[in-house]
Protein backbone atom coordinates (compact mmCIF):
# COMPACT_ATOMS: atom_id res chain seq x y z
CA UNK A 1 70.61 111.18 80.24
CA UNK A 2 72.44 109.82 83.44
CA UNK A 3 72.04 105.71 83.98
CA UNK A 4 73.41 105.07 87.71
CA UNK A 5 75.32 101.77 87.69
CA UNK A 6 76.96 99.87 90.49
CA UNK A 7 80.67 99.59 90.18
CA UNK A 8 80.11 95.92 90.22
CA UNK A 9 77.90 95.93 87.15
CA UNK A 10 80.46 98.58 85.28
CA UNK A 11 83.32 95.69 86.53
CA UNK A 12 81.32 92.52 84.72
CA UNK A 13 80.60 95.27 81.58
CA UNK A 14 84.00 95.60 80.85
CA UNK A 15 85.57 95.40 77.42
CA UNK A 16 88.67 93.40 78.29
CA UNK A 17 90.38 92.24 81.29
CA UNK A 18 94.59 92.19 81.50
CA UNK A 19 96.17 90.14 84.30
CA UNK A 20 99.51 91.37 85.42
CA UNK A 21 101.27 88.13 87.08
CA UNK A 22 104.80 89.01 88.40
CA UNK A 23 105.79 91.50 85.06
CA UNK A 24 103.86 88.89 82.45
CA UNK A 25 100.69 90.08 81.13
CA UNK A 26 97.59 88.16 79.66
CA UNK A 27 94.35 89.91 77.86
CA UNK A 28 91.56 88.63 78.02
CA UNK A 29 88.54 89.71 75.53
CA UNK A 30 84.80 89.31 76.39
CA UNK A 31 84.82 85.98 73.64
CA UNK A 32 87.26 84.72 76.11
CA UNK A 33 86.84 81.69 77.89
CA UNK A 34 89.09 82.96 80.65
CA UNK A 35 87.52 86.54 80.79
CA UNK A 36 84.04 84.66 81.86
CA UNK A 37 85.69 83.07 84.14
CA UNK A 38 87.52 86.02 85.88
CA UNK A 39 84.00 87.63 85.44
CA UNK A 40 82.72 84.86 87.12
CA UNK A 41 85.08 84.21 90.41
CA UNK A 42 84.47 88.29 90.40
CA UNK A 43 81.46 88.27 90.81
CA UNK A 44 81.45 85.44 93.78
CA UNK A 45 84.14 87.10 95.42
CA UNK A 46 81.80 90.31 95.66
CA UNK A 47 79.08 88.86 96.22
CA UNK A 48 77.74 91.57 99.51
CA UNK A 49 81.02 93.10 99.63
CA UNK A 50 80.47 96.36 101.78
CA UNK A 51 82.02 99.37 99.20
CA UNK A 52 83.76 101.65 101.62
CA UNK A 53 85.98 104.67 101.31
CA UNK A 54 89.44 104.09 100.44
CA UNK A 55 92.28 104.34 102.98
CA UNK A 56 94.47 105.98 100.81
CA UNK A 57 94.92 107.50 97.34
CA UNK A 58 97.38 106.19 94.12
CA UNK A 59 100.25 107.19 93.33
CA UNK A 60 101.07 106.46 89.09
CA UNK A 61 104.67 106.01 89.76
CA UNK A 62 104.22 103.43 92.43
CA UNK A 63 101.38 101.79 91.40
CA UNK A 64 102.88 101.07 87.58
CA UNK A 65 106.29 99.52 89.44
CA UNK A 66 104.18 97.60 91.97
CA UNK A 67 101.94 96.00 88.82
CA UNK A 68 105.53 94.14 88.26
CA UNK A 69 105.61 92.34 91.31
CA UNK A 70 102.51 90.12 92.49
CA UNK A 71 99.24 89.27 90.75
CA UNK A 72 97.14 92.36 89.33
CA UNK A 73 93.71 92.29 87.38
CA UNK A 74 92.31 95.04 85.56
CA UNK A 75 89.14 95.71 83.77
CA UNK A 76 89.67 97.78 80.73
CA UNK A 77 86.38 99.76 79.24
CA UNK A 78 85.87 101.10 75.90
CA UNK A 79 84.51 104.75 77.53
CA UNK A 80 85.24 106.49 80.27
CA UNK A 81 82.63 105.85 83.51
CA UNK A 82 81.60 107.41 86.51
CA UNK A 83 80.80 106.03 90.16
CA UNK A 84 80.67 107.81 93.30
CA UNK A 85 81.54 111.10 91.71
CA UNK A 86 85.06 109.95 90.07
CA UNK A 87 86.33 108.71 86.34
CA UNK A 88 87.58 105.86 85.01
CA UNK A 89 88.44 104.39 82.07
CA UNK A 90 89.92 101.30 83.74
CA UNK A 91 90.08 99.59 86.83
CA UNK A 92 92.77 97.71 88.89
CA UNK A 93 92.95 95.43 91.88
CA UNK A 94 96.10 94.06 93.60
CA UNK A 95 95.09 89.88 94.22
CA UNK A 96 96.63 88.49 97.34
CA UNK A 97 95.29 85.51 98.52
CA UNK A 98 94.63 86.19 102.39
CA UNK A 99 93.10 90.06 101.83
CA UNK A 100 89.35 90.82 102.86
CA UNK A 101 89.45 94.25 101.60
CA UNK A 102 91.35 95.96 98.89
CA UNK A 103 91.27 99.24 96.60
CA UNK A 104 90.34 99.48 93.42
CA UNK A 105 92.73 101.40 91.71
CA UNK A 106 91.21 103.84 89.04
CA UNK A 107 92.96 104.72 85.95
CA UNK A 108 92.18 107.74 83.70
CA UNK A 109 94.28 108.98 80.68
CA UNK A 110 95.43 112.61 81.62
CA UNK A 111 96.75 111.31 85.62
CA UNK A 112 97.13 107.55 85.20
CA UNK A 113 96.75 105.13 88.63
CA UNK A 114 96.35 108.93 90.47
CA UNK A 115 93.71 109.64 92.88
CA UNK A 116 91.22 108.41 95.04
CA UNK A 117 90.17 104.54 94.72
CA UNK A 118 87.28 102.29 95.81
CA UNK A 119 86.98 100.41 98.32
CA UNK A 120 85.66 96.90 98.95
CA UNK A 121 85.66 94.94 102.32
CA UNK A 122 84.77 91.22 101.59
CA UNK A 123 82.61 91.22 104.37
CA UNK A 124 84.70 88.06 106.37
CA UNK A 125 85.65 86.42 102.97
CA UNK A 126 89.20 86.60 101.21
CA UNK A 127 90.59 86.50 97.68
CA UNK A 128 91.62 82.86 97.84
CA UNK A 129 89.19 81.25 95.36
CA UNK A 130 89.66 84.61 92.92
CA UNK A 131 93.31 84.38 93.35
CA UNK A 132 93.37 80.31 92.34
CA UNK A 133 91.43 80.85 88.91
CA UNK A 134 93.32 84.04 87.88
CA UNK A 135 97.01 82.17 88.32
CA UNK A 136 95.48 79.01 86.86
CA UNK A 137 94.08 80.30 83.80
């Protein structure tokens, strides 16, 4: 038996989150007081987002050097889900401040950060608030 889930409710399932902030990284567990609240500014930020195709695909090589530079969030899962036809067992998102779209990166054991991501456009809305409680935690 197949349950269709948004990615948005797979997102605010998730069994951890890490945050990647300039090569330091921070896990968060559901008990957490800082995963609710990533969970939280999430789920405001996305709040009708329009889920698009992605402009582009990821590359694991780039994507692991660029999670050493910046601010990077990623929802980790304890199985492997399915949305719009393609796997994941986690998810990452590159934070800037000023962006009103961004990929979703999807991550999968055998290929890494390789392949074809999501797509959210924040629908005249930016990462600002999201990015303030993520480097304030």
């Amino acid at each position: 038996m197949f349950i269709a889930m948004e990615l948005n409710e797979i997102i605010e399932s998730s069994d951890s989150i890490s945050v990647y902030n300039n090569g330091e990284t921070s896990v968060y567990r559901q008990q957490d007081a800082p995963y609710s609240q990533i969970i939280d500014g999430w789920t405001t930020m996305t709040d009708s987002v329009h889920e698009m195709p992605a402009f582009g695909v990821s590359i694991n090589k780039q994507t692991v050097e660029a999670m050493n530079e910046g601010l990077w969030v990623e929802f980790v899962f304890d199985k492997q889900y399915t949305h719009s036809g393609m796997p994941f067992e986690k998810l990452l998102v590159n934070v800037e401040k000023e962006w009103q779209g961004f990929n979703i990166i999807r991550y999968n054991a055998d290929e890494g950060y390789s392949g074809r991501c999501y797509y959210y456009d924040l629908v005249g809305k930016n990462m600002s608030q999201f990015y303030d409680i993520i480097v304030n935690l």
